[in-house]
PDB file of N, CA and C in Angstrom:
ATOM      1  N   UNK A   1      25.720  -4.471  13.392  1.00  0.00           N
ATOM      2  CA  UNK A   1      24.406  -4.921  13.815  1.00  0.00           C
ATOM      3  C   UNK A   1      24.245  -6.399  13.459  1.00  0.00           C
ATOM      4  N   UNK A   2      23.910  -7.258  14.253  1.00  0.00           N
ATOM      5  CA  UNK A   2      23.287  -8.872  14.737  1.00  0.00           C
ATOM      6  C   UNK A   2      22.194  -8.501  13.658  1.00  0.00           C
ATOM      7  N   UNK A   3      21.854  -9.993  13.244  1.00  0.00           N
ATOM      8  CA  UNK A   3      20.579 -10.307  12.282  1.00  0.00           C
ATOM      9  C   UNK A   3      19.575 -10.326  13.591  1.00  0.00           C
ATOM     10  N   UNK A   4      20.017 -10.507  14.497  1.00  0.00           N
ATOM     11  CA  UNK A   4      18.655 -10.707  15.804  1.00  0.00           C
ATOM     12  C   UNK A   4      18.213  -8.970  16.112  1.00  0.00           C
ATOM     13  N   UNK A   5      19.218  -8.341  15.611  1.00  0.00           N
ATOM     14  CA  UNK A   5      18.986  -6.684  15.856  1.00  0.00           C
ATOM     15  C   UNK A   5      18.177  -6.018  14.793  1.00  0.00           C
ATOM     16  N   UNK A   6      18.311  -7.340  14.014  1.00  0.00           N
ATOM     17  CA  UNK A   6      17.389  -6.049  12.383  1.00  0.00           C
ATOM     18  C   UNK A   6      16.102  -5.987  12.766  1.00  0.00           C
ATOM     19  N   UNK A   7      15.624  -4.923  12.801  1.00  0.00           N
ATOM     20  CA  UNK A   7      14.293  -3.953  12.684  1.00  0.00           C
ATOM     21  C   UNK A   7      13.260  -4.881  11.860  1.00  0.00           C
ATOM     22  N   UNK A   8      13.422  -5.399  11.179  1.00  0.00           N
ATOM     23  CA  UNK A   8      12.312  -5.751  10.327  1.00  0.00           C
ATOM     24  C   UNK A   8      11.929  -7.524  10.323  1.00  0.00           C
ATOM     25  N   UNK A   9      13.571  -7.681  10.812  1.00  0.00           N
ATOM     26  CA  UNK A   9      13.240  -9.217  11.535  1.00  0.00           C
ATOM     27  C   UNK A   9      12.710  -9.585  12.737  1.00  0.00           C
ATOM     28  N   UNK A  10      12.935  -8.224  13.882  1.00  0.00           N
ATOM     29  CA  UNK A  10      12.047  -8.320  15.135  1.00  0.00           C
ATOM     30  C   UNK A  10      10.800  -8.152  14.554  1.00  0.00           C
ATOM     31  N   UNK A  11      10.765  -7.222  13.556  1.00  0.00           N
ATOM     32  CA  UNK A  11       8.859  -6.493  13.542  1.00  0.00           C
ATOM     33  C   UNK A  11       8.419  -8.169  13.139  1.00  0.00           C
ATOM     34  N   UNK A  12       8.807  -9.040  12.052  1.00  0.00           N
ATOM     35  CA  UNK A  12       7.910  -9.734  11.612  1.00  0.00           C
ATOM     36  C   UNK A  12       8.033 -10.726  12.656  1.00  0.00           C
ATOM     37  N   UNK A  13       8.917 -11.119  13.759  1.00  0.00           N
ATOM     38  CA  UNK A  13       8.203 -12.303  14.538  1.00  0.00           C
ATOM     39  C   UNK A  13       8.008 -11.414  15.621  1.00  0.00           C
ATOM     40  N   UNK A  14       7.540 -10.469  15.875  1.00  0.00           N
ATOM     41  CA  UNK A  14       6.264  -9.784  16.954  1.00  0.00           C
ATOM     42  C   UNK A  14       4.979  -9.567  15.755  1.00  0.00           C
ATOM     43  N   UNK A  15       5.070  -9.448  14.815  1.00  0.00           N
ATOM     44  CA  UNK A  15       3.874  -9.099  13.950  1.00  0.00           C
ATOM     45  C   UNK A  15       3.132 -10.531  14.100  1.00  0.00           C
ATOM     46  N   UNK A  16       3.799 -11.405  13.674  1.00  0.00           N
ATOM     47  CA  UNK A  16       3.314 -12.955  13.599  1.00  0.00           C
ATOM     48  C   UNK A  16       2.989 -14.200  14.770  1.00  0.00           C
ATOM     49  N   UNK A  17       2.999 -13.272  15.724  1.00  0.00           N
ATOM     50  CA  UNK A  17       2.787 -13.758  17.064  1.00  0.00           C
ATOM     51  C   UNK A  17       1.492 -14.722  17.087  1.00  0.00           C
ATOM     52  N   UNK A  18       0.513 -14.499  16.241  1.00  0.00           N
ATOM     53  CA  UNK A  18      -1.204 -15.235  16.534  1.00  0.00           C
ATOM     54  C   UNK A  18      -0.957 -16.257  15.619  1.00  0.00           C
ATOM     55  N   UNK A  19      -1.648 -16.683  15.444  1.00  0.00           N
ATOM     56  CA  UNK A  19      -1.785 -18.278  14.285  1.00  0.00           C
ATOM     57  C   UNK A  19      -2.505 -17.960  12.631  1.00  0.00           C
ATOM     58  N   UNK A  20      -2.531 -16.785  12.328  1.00  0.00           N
ATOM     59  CA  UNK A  20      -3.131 -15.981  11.474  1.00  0.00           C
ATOM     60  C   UNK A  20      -1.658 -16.148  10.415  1.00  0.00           C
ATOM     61  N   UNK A  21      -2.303 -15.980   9.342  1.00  0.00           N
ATOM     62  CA  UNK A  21      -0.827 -15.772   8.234  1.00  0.00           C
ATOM     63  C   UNK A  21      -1.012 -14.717   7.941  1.00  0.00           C
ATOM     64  N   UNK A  22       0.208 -13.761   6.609  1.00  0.00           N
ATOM     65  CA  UNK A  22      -0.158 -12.114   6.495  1.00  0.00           C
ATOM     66  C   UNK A  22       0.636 -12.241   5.291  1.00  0.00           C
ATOM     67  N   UNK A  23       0.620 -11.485   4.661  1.00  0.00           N
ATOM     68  CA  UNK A  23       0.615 -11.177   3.442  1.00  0.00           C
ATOM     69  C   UNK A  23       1.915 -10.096   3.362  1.00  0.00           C
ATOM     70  N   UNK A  24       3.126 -10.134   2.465  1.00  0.00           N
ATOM     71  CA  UNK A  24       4.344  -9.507   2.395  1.00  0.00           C
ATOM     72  C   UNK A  24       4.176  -7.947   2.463  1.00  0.00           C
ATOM     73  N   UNK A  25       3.271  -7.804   1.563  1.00  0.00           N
ATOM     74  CA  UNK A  25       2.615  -5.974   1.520  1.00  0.00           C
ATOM     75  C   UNK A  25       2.199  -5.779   2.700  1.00  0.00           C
ATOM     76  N   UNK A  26       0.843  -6.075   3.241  1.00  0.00           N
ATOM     77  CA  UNK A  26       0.666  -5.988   4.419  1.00  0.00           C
ATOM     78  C   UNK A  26       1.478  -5.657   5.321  1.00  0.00           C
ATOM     79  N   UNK A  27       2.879  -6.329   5.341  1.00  0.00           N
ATOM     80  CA  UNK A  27       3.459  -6.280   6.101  1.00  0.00           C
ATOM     81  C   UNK A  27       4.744  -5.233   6.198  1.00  0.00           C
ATOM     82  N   UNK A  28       4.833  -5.421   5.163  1.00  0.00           N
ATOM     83  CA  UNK A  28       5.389  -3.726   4.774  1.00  0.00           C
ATOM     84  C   UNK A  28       4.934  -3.041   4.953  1.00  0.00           C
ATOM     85  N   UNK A  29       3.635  -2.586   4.444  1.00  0.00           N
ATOM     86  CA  UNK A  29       2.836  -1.229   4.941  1.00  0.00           C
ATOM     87  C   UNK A  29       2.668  -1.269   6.543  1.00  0.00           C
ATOM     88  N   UNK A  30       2.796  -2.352   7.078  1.00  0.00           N
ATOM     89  CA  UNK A  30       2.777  -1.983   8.458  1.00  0.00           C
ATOM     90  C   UNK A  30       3.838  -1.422   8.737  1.00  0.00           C
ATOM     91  N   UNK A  31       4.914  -1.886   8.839  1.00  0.00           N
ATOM     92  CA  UNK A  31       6.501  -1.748   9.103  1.00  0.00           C
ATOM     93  C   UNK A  31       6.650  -0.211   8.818  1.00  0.00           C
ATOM     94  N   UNK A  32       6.426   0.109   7.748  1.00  0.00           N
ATOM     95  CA  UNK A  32       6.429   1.503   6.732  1.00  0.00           C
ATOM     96  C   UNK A  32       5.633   2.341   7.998  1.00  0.00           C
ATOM     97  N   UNK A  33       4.543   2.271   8.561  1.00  0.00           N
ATOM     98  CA  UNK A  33       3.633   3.014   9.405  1.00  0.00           C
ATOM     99  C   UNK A  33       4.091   3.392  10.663  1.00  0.00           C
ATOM    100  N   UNK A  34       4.993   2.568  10.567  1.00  0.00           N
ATOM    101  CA  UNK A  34       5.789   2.713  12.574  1.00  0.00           C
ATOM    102  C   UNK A  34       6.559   3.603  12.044  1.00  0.00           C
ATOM    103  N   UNK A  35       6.819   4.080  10.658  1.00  0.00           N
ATOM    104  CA  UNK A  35       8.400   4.845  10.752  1.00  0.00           C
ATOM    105  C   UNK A  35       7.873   5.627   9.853  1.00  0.00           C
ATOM    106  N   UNK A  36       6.587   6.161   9.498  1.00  0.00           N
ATOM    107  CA  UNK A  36       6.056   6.936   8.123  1.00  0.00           C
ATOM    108  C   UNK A  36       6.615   8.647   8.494  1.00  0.00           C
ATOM    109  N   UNK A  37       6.861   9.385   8.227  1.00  0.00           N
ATOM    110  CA  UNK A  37       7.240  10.813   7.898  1.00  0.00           C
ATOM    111  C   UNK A  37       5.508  11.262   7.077  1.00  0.00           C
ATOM    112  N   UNK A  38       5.301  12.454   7.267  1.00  0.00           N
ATOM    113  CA  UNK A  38       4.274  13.135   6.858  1.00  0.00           C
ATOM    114  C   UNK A  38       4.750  13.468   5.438  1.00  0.00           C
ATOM    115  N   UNK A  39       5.966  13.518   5.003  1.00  0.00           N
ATOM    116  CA  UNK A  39       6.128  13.631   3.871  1.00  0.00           C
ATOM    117  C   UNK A  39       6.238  12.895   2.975  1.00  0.00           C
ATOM    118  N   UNK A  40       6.170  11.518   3.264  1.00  0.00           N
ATOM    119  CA  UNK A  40       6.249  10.248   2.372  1.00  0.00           C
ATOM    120  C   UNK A  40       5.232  10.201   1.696  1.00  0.00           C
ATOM    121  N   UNK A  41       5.312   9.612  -0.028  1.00  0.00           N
ATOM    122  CA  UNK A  41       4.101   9.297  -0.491  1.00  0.00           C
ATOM    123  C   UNK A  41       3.446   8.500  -0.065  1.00  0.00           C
ATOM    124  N   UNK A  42       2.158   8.277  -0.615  1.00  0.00           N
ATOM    125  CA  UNK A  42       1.495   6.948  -0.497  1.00  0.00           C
ATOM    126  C   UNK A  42       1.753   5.595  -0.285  1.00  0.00           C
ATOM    127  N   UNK A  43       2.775   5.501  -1.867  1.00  0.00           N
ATOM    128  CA  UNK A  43       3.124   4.311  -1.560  1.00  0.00           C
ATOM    129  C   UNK A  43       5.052   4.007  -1.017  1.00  0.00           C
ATOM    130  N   UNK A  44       5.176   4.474  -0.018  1.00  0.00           N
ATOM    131  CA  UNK A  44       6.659   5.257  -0.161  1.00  0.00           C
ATOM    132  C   UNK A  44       6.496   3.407   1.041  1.00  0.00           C
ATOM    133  N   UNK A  45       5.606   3.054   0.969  1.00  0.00           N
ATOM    134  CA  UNK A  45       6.136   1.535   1.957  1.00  0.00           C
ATOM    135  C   UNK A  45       6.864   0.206   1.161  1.00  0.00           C
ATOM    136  N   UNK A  46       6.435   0.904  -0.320  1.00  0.00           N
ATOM    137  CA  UNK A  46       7.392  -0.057  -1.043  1.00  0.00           C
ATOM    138  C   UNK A  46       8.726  -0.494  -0.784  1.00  0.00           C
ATOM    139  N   UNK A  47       9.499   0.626  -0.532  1.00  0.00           N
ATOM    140  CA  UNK A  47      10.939   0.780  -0.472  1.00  0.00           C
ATOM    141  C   UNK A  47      11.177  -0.610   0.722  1.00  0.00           C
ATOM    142  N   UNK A  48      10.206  -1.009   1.725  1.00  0.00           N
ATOM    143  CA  UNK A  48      10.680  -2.079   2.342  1.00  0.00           C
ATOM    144  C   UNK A  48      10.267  -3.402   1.589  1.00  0.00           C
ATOM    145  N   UNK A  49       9.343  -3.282   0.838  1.00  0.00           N
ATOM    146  CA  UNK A  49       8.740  -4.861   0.575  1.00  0.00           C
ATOM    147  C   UNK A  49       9.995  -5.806   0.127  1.00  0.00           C
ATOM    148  N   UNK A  50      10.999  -5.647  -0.312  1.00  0.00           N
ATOM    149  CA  UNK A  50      12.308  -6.414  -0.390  1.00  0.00           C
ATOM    150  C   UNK A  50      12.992  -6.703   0.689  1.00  0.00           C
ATOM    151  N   UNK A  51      13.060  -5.656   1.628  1.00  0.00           N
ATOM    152  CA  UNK A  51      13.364  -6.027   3.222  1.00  0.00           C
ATOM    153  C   UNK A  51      13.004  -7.301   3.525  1.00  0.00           C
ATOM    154  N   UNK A  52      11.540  -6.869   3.534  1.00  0.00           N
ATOM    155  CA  UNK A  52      10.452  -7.921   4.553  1.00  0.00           C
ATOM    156  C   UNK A  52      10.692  -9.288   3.942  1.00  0.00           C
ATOM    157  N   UNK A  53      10.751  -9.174   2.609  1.00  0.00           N
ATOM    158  CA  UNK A  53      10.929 -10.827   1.567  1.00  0.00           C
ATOM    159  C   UNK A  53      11.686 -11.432   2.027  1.00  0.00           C
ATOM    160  N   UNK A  54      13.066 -10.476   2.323  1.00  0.00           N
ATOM    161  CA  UNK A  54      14.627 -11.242   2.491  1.00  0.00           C
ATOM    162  C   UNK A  54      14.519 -11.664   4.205  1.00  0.00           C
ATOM    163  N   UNK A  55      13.883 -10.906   4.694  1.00  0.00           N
ATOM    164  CA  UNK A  55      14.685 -11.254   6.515  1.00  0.00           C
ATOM    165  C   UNK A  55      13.121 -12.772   6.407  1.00  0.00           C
ATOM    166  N   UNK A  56      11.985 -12.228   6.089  1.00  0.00           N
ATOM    167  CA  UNK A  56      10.563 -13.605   5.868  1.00  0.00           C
ATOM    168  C   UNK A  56      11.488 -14.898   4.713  1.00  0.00           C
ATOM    169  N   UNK A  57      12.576 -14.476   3.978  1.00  0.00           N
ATOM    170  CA  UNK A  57      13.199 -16.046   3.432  1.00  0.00           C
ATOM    171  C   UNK A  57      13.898 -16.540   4.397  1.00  0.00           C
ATOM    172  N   UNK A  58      14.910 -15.670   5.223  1.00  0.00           N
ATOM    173  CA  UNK A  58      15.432 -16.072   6.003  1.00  0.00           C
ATOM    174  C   UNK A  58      15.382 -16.594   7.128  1.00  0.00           C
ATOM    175  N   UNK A  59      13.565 -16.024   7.958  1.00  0.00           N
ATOM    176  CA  UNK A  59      13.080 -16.932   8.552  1.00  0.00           C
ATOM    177  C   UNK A  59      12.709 -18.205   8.463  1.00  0.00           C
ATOM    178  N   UNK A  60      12.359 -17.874   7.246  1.00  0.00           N
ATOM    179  CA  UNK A  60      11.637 -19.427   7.159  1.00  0.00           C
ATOM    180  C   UNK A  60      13.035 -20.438   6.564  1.00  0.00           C
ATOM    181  N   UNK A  61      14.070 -20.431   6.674  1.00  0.00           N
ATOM    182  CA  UNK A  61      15.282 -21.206   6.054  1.00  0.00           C
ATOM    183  C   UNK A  61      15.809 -22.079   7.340  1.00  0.00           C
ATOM    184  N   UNK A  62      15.529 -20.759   8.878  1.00  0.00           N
ATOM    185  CA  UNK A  62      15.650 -21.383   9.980  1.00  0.00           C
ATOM    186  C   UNK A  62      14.900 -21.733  10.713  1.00  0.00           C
ATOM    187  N   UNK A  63      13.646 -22.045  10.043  1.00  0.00           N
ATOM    188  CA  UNK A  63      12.542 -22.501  10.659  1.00  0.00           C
ATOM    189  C   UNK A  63      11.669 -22.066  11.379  1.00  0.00           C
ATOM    190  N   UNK A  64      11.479 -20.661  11.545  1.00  0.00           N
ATOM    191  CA  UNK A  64      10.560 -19.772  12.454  1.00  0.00           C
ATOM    192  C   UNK A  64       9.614 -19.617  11.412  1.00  0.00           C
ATOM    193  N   UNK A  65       9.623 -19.289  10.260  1.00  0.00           N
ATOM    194  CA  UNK A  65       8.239 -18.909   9.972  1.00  0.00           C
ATOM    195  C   UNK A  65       8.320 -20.050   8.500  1.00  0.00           C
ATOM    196  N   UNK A  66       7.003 -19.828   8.195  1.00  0.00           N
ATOM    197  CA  UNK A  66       6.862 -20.699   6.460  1.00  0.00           C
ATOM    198  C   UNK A  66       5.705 -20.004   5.789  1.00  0.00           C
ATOM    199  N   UNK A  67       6.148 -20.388   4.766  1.00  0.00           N
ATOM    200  CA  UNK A  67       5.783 -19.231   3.362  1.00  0.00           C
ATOM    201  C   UNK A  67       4.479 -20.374   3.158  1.00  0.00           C
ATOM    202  N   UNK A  68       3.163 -19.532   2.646  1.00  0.00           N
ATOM    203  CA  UNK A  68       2.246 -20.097   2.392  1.00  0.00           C
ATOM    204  C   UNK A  68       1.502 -19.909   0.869  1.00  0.00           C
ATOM    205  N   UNK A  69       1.398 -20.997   0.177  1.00  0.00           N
ATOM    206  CA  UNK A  69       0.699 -20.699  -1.449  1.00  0.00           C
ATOM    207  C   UNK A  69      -0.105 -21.619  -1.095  1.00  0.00           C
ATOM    208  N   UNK A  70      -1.644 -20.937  -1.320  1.00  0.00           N
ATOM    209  CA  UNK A  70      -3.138 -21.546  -1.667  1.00  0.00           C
ATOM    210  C   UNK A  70      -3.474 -22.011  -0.269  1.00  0.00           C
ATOM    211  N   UNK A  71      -2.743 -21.623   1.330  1.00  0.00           N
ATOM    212  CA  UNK A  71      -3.257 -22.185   2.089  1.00  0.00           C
ATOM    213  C   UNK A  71      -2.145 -23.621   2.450  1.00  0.00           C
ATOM    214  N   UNK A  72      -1.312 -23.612   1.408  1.00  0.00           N
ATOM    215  CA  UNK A  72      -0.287 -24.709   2.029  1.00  0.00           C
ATOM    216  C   UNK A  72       0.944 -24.767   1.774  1.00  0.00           C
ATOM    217  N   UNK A  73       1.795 -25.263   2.960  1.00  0.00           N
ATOM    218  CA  UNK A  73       3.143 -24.326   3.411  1.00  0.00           C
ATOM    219  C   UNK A  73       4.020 -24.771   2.230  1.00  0.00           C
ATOM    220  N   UNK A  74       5.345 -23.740   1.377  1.00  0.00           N
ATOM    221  CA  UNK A  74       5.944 -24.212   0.501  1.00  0.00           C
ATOM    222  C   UNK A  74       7.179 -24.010   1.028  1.00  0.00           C
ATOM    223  N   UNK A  75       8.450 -24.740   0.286  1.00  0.00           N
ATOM    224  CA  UNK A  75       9.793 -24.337   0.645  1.00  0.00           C
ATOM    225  C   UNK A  75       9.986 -23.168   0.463  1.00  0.00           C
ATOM    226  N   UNK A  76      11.198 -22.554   1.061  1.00  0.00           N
ATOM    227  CA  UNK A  76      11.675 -21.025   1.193  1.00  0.00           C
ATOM    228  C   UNK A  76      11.942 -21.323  -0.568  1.00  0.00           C
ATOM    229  N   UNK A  77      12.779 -22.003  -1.268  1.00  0.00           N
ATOM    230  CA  UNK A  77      13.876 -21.748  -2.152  1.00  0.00           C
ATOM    231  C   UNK A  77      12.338 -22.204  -3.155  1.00  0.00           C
ATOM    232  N   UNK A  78      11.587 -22.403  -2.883  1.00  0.00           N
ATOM    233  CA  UNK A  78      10.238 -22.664  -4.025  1.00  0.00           C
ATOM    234  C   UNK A  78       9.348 -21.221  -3.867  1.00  0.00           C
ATOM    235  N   UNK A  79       9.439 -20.782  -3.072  1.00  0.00           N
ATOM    236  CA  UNK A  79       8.374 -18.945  -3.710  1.00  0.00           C
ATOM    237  C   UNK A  79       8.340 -18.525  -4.522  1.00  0.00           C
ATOM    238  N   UNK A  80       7.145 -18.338  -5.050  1.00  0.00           N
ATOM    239  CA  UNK A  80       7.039 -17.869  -6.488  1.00  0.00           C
ATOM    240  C   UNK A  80       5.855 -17.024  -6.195  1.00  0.00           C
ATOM    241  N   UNK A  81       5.536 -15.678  -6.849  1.00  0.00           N
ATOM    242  CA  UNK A  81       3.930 -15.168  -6.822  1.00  0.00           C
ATOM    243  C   UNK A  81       4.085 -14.901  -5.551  1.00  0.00           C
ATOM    244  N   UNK A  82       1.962 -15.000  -5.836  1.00  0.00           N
ATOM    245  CA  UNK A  82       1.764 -14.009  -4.046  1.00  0.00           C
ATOM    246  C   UNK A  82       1.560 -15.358  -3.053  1.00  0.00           C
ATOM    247  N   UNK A  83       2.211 -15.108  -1.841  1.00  0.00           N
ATOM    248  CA  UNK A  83       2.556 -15.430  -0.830  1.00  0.00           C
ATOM    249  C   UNK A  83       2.072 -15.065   0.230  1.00  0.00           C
ATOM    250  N   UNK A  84       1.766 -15.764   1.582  1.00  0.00           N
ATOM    251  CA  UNK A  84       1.469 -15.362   3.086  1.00  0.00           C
ATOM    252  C   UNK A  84       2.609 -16.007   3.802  1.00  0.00           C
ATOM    253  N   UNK A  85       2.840 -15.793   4.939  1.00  0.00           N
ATOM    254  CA  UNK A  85       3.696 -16.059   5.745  1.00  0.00           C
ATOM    255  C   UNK A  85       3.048 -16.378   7.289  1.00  0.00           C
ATOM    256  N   UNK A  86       3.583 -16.917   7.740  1.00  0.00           N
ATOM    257  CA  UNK A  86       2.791 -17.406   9.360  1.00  0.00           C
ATOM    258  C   UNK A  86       4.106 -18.001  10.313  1.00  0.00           C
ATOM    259  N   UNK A  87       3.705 -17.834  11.251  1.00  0.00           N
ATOM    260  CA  UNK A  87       5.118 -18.899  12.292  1.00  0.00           C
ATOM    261  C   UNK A  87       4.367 -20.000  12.287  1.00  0.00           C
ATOM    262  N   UNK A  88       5.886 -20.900  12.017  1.00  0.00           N
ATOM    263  CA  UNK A  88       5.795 -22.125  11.999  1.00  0.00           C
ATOM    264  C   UNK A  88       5.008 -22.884  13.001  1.00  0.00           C
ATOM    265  N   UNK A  89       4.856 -23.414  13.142  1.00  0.00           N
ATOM    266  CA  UNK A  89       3.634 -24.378  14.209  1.00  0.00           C
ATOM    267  C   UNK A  89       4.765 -24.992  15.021  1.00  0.00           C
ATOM    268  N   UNK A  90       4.423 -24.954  16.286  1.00  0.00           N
ATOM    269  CA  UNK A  90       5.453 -25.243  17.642  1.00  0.00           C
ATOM    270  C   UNK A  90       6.181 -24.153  18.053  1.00  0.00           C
ATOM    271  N   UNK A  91       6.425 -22.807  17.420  1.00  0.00           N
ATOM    272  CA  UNK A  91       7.626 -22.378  17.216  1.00  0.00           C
ATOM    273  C   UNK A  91       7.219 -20.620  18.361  1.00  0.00           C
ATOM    274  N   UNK A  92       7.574 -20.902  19.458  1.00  0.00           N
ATOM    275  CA  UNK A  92       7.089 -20.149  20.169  1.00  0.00           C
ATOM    276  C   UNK A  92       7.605 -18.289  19.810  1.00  0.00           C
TER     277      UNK A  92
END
């Protein structure tokens, strides 16, 4: 499988389509919801939030999306804490 084939790298640049930023959990628990089983716990969307971090660093390394602290955009290799994410501006 192509990095253009991973599941969680399509979900986040169709998730991030508007000019809105989102939040890593958020975005897991979404991801988690397209694929939830009736038997999963509550918080059974954890198991992706490391997903979503790694393919959202890797976007933003090639320039599709950028990581946001306090409202203003930081380097990929500078994330620290809580974080939003948004597509980059121009970046269709």
């Amino acid at each position: 499988m192509s990095d253009t084939e991973d599941p969680i790298r399509l979900f986040l640049l169709t998730a991030l389509t508007d000019e809105t930023s989102k939040g890593l959990q958020e975005l897991a628990r979404t991801f988690h919801a397209t694929r939830a089983k009736p038997s999963d716990p509550p918080d059974a969307w954890r198991r992706y939030l490391t997903a979503v971090r790694q393919q959202a660093l890797s976007l933003a390394r090639s320039g599709e999306l950028e990581f946001l602290r306090k409202g203003k955009p930081v380097a990929p290799d500078d994330v620290k804490g809580v974080v939003r994410i948004r597509r980059k501006s121009g970046t269709p």
